[in-house]
PDB file of N, CA and C in Angstrom:
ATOM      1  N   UNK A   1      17.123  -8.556   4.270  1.00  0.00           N
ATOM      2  CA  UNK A   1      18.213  -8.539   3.308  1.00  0.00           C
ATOM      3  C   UNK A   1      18.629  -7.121   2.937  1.00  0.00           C
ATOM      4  N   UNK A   2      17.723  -6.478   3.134  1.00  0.00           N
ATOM      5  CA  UNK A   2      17.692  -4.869   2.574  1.00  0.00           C
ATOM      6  C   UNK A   2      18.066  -4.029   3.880  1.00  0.00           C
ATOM      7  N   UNK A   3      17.662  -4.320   4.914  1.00  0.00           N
ATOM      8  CA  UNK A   3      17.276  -3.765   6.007  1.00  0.00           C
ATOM      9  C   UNK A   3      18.096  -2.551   6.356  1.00  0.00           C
ATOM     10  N   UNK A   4      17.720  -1.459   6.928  1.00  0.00           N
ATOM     11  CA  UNK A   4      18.339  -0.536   7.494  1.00  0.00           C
ATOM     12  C   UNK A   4      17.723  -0.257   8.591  1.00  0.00           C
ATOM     13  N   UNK A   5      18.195  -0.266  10.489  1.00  0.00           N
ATOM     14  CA  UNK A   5      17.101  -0.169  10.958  1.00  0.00           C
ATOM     15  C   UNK A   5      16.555   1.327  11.466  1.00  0.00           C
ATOM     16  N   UNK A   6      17.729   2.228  11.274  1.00  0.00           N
ATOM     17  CA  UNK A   6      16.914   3.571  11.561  1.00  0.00           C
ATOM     18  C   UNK A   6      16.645   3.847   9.994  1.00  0.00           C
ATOM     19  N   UNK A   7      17.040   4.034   9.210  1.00  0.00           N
ATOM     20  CA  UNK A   7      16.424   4.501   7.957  1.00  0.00           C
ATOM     21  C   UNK A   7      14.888   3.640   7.759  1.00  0.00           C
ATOM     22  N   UNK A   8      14.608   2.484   8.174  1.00  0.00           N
ATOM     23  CA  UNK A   8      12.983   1.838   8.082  1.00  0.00           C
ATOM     24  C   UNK A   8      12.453   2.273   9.429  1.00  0.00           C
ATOM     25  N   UNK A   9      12.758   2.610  10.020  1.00  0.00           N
ATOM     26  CA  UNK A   9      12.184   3.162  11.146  1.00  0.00           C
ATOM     27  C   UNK A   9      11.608   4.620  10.788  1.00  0.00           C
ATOM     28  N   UNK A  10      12.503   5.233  10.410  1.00  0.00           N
ATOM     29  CA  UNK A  10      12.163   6.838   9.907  1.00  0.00           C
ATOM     30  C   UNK A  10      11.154   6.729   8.826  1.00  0.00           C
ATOM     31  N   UNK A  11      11.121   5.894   7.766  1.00  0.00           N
ATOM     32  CA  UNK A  11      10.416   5.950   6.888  1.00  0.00           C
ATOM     33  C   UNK A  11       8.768   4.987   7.217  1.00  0.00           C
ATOM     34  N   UNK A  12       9.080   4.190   8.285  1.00  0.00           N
ATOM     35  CA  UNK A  12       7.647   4.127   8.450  1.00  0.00           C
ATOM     36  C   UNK A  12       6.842   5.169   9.458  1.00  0.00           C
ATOM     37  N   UNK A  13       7.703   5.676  10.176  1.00  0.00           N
ATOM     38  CA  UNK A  13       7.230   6.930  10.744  1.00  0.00           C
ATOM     39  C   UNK A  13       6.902   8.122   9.554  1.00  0.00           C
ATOM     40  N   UNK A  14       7.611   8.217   8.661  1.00  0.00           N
ATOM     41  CA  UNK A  14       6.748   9.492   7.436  1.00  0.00           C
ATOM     42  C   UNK A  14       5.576   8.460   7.199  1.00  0.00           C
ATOM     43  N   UNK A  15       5.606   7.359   6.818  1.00  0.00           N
ATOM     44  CA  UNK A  15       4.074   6.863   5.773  1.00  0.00           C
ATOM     45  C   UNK A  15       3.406   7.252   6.917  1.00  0.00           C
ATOM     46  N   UNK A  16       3.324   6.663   8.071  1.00  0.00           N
ATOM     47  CA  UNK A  16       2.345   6.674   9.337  1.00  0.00           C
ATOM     48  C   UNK A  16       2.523   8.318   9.528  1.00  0.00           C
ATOM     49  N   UNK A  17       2.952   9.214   9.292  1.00  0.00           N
ATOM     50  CA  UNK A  17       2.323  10.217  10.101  1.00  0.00           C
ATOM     51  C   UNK A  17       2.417  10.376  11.275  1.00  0.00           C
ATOM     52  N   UNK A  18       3.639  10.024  11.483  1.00  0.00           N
ATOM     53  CA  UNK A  18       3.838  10.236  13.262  1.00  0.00           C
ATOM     54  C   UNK A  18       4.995  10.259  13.328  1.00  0.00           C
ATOM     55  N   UNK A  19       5.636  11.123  12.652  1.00  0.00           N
ATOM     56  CA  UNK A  19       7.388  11.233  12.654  1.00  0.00           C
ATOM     57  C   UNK A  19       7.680  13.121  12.610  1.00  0.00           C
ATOM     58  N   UNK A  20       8.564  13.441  12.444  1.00  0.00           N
ATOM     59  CA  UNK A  20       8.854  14.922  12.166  1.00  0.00           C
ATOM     60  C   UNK A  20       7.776  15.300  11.307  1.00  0.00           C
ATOM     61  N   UNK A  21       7.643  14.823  10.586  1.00  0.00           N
ATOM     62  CA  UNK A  21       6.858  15.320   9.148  1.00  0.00           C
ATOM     63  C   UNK A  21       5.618  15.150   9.397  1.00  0.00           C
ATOM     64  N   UNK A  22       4.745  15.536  10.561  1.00  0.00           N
ATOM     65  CA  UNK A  22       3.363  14.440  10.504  1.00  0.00           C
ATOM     66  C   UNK A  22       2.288  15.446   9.662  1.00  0.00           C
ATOM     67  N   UNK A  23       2.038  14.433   8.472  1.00  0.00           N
ATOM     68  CA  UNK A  23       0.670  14.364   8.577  1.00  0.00           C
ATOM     69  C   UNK A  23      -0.377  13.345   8.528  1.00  0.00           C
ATOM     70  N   UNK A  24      -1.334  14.196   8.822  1.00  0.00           N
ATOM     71  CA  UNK A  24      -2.493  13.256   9.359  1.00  0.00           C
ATOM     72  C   UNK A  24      -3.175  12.463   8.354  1.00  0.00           C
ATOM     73  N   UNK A  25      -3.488  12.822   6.871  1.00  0.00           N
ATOM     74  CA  UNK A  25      -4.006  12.542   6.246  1.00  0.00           C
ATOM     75  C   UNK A  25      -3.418  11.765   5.238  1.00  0.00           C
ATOM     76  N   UNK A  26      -2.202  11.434   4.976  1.00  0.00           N
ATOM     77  CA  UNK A  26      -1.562  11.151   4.349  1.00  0.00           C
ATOM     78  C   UNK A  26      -1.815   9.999   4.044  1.00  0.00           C
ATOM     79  N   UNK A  27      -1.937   9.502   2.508  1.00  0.00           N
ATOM     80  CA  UNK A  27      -2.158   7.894   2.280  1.00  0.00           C
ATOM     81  C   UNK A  27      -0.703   7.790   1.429  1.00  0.00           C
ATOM     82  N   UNK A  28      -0.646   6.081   1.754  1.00  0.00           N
ATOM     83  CA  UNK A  28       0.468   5.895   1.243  1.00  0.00           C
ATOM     84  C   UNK A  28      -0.010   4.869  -0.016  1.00  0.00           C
ATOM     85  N   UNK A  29       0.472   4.592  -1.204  1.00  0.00           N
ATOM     86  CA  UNK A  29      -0.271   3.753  -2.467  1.00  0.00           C
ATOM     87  C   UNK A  29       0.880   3.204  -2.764  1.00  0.00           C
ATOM     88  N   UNK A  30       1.375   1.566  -2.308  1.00  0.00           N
ATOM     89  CA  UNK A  30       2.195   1.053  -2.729  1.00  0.00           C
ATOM     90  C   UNK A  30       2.207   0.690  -4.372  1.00  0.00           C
ATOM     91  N   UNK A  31       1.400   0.624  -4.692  1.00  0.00           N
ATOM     92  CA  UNK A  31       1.434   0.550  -6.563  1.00  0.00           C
ATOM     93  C   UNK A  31       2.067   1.956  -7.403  1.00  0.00           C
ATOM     94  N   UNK A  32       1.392   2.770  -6.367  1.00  0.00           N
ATOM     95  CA  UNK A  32       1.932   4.120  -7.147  1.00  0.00           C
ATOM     96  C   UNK A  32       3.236   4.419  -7.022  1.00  0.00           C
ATOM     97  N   UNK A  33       4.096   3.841  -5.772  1.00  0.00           N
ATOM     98  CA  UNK A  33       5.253   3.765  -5.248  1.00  0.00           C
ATOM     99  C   UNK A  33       6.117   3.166  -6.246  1.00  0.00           C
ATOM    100  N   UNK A  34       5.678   1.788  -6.327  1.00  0.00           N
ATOM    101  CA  UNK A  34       6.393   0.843  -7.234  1.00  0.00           C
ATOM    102  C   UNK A  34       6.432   1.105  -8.672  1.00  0.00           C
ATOM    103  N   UNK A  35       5.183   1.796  -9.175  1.00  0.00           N
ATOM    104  CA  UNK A  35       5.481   2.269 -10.404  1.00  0.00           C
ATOM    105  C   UNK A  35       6.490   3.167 -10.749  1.00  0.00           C
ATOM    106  N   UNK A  36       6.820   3.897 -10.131  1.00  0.00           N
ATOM    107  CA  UNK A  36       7.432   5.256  -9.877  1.00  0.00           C
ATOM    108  C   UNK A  36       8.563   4.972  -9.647  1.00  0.00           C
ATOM    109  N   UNK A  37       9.322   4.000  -8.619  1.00  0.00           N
ATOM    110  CA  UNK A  37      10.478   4.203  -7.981  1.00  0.00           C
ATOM    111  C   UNK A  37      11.265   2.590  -8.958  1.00  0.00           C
ATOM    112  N   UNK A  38       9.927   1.575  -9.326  1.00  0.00           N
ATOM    113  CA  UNK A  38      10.841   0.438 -10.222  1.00  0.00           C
ATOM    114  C   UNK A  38      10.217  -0.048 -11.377  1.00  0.00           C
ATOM    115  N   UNK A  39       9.470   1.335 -12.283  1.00  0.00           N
ATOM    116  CA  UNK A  39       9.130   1.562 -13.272  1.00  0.00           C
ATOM    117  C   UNK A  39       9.020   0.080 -14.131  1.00  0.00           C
ATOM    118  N   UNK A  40      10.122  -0.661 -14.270  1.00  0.00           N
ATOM    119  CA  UNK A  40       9.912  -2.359 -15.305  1.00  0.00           C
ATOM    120  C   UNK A  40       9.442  -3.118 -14.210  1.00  0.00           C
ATOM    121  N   UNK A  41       9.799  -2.885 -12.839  1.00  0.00           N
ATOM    122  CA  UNK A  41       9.546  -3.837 -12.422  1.00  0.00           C
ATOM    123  C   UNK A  41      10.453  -5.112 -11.915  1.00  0.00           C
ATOM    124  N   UNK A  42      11.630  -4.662 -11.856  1.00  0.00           N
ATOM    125  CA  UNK A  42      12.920  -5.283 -11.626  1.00  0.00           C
ATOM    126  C   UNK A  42      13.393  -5.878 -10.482  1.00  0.00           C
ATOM    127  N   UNK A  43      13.125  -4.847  -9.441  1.00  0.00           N
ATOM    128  CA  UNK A  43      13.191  -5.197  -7.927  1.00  0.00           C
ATOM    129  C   UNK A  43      11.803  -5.831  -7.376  1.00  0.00           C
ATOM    130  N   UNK A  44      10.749  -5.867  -7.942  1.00  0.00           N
ATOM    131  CA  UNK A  44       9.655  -6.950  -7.478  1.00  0.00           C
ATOM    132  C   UNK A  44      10.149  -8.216  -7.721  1.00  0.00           C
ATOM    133  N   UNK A  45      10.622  -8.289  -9.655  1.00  0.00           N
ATOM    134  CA  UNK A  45      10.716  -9.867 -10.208  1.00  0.00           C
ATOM    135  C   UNK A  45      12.116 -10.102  -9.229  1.00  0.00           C
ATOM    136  N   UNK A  46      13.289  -9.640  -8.850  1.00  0.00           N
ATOM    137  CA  UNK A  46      13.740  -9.870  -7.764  1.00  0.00           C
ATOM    138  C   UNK A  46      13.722 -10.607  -6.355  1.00  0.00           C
ATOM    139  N   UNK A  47      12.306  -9.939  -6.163  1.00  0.00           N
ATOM    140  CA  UNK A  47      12.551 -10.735  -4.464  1.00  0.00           C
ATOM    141  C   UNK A  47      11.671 -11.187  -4.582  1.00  0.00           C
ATOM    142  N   UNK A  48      10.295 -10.692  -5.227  1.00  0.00           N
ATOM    143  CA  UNK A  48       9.102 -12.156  -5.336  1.00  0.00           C
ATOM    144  C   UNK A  48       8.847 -13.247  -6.439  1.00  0.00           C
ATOM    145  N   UNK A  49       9.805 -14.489  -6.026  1.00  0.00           N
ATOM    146  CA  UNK A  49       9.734 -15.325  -7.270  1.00  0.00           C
ATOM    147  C   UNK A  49       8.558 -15.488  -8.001  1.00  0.00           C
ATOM    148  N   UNK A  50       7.497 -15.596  -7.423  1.00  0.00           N
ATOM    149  CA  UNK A  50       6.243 -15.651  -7.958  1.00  0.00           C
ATOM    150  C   UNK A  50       6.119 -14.967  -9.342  1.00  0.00           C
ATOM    151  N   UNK A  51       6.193 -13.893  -8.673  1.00  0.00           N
ATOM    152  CA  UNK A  51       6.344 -12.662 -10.093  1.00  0.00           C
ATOM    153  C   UNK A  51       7.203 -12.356 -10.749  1.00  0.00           C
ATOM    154  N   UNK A  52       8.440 -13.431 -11.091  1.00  0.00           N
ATOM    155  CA  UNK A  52       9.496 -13.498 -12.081  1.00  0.00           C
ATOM    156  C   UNK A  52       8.998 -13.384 -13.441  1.00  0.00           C
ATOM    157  N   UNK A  53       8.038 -14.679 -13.581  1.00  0.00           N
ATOM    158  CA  UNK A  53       7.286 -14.905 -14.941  1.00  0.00           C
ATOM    159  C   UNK A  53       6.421 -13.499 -15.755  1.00  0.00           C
ATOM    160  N   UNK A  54       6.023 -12.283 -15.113  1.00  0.00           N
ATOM    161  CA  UNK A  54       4.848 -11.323 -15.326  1.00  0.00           C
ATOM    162  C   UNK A  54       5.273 -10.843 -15.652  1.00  0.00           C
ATOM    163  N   UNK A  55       4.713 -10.501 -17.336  1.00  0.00           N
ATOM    164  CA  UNK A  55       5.591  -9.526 -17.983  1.00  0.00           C
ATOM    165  C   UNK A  55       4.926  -8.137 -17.553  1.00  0.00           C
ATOM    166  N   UNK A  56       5.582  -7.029 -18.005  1.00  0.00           N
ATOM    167  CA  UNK A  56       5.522  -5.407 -18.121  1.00  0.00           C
ATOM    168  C   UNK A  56       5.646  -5.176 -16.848  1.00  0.00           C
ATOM    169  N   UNK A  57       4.457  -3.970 -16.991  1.00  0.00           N
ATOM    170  CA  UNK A  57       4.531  -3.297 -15.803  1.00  0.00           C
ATOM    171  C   UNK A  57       3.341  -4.268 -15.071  1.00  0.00           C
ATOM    172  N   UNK A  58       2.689  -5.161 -15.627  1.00  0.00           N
ATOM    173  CA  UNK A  58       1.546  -5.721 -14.843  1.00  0.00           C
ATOM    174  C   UNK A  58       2.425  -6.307 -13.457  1.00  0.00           C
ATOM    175  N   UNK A  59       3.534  -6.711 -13.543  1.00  0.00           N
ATOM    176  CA  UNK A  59       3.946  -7.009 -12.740  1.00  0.00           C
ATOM    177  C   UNK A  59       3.625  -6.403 -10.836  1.00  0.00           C
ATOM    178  N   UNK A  60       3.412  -5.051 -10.819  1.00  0.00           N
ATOM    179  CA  UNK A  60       3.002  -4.105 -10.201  1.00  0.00           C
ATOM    180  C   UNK A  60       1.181  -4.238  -9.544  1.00  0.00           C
ATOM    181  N   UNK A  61       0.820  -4.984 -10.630  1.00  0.00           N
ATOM    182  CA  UNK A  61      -1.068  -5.402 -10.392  1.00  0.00           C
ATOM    183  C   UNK A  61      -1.383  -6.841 -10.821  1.00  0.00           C
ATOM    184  N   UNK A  62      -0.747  -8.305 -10.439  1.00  0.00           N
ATOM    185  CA  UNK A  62      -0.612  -9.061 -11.118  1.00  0.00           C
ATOM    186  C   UNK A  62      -2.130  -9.867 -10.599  1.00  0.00           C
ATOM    187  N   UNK A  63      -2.670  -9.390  -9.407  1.00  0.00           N
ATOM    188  CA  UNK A  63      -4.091  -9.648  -9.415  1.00  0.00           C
ATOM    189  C   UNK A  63      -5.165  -8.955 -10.190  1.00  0.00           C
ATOM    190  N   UNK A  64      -4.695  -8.608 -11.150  1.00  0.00           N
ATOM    191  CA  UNK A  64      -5.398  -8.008 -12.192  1.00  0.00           C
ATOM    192  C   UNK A  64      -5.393  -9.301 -13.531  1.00  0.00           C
ATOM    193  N   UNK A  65      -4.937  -9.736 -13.554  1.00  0.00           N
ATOM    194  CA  UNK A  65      -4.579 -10.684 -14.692  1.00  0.00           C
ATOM    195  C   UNK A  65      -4.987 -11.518 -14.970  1.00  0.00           C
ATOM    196  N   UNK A  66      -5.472 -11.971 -16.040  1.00  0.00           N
ATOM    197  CA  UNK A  66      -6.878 -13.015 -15.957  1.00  0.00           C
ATOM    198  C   UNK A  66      -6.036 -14.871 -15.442  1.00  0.00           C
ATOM    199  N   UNK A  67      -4.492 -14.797 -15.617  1.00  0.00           N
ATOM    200  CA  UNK A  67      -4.233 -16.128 -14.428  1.00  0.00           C
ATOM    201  C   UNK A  67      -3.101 -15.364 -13.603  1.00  0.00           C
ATOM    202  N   UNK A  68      -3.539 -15.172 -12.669  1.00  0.00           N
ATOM    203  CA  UNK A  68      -2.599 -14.672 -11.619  1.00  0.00           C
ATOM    204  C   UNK A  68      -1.840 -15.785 -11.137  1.00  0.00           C
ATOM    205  N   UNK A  69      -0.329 -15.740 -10.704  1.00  0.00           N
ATOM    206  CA  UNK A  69       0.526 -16.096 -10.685  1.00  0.00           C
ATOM    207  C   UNK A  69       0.287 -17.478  -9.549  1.00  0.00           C
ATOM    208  N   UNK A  70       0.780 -18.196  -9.735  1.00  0.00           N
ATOM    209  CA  UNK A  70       0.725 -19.538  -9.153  1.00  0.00           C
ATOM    210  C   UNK A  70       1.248 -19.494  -7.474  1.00  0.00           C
ATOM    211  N   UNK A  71       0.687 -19.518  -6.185  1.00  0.00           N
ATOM    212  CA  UNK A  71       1.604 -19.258  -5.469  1.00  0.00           C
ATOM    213  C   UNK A  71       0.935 -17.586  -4.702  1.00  0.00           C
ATOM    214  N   UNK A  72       0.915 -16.924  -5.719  1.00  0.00           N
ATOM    215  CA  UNK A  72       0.561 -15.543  -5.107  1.00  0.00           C
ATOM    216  C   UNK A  72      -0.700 -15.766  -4.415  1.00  0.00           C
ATOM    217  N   UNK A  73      -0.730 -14.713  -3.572  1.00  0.00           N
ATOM    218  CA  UNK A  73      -2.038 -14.335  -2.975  1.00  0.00           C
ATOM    219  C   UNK A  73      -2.560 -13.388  -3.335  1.00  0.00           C
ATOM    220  N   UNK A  74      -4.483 -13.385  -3.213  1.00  0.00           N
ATOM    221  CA  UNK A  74      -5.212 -12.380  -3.785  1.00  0.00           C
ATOM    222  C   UNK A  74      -4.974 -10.936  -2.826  1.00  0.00           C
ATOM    223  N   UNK A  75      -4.968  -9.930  -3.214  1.00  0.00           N
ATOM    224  CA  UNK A  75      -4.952  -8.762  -1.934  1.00  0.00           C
ATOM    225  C   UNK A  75      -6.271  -8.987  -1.198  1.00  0.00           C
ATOM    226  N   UNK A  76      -5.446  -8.748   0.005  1.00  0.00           N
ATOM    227  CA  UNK A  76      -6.150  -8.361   1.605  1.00  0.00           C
ATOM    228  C   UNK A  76      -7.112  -7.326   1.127  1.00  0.00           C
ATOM    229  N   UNK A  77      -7.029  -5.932   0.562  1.00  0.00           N
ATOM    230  CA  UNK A  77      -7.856  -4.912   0.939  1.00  0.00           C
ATOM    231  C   UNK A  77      -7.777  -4.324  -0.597  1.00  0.00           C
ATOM    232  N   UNK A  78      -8.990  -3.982  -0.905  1.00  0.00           N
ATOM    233  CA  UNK A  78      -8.601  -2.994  -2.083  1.00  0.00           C
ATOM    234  C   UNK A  78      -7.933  -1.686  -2.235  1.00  0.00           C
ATOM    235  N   UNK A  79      -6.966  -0.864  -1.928  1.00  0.00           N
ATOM    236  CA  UNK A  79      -6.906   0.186  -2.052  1.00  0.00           C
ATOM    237  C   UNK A  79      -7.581   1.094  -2.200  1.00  0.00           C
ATOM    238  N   UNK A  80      -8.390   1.400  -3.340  1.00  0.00           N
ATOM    239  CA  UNK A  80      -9.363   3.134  -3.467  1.00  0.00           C
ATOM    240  C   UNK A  80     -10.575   2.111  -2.060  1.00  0.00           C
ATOM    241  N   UNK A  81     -11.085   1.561  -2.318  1.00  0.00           N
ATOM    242  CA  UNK A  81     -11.740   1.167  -1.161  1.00  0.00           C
ATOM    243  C   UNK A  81     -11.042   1.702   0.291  1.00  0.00           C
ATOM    244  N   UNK A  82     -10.478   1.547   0.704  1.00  0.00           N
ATOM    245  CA  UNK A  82      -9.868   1.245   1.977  1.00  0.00           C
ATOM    246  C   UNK A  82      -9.392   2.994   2.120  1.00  0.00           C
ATOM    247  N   UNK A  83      -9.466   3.859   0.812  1.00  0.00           N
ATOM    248  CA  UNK A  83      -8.406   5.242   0.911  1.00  0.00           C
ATOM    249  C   UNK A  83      -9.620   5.652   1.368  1.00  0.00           C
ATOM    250  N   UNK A  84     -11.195   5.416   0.504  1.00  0.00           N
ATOM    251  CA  UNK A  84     -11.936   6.565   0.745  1.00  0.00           C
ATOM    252  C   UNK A  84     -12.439   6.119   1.885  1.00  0.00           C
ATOM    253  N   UNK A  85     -12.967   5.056   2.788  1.00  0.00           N
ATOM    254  CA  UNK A  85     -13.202   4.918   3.986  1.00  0.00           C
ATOM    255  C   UNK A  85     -12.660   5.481   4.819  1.00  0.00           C
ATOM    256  N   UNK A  86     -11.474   5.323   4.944  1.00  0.00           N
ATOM    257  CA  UNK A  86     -10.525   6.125   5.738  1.00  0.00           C
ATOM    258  C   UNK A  86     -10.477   7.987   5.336  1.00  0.00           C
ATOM    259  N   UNK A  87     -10.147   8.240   4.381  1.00  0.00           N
ATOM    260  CA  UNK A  87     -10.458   9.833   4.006  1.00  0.00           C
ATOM    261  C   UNK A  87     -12.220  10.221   4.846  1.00  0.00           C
ATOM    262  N   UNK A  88     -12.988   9.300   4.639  1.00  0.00           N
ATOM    263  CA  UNK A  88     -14.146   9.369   4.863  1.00  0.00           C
ATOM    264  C   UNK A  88     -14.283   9.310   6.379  1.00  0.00           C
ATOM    265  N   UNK A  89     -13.666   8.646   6.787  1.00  0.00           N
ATOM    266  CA  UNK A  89     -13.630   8.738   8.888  1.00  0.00           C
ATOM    267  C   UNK A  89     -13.104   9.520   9.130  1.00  0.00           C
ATOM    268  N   UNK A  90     -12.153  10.072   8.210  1.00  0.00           N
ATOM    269  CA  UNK A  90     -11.581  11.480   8.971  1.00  0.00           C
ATOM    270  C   UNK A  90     -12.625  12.872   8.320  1.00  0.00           C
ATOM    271  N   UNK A  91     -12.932  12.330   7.565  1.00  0.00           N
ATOM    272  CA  UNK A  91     -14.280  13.561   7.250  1.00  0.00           C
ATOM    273  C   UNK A  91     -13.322  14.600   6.271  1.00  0.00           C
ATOM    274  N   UNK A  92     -12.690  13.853   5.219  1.00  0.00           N
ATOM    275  CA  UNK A  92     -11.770  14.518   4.352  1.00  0.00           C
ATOM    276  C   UNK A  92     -12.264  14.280   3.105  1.00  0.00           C
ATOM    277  N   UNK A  93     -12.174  15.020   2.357  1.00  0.00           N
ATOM    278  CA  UNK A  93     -12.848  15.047   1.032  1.00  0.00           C
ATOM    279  C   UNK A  93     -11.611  14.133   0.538  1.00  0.00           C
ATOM    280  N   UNK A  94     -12.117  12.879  -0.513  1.00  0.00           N
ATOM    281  CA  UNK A  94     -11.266  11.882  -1.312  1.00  0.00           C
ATOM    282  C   UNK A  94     -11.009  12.887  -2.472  1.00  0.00           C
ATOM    283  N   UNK A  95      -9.210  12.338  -3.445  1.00  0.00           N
ATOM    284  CA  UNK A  95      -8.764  13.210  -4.301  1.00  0.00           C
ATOM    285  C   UNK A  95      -9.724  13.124  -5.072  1.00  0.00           C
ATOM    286  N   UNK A  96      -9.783  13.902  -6.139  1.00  0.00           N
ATOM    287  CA  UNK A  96     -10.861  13.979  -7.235  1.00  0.00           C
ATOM    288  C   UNK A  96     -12.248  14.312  -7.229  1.00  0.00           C
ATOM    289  N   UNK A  97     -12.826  14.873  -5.506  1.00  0.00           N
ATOM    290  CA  UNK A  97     -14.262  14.680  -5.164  1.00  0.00           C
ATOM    291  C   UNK A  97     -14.503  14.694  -3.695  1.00  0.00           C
TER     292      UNK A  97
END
């Protein structure tokens, strides 16, 4: 619905690190993204009905919530899990340590 196909092309080449811009180490944090770029939360309650009902910004972490949304799924991977493994195979010191 959104689609652009060289502009999503280019931009999954920056997250991945394999475009003009490469780097190697680069993590990408879709929460930190979404906080940042749809601050209330507007364009989530948008396209994922699920998460119409979630108020604030939880909307952004709604598997955080003691009844997560009817319909949703739990996340695949934890994030800081999954950053420092990876920081850690590349033998990169994780932020903060």
């Amino acid at each position: 619905m959104d689609g652009d196909v060289a502009n999503n092309v280019g931009n999954w080449q920056w997250v991945a690190g394999t475009g003009a811009d490469t780097r190697p180490n680069r993590v990408f944090n879709p929460t930190r993204q979404a906080r940042r770029f749809d601050p209330e939360g507007e364009y989530v309650r948008r396209w994922v009905p699920e998460l119409e009902g979630v108020p604030g910004t939880t909307v952004h972490e709604p598997w955080t919530l003691a009844s997560p949304p009817a319909g949703y799924p739990a996340p695949i991977v934890e994030h800081a899990v999954a950053v420092r493994r990876f920081l850690t195979a590349r033998r990169v010191a994780p932020p903060g340590g």
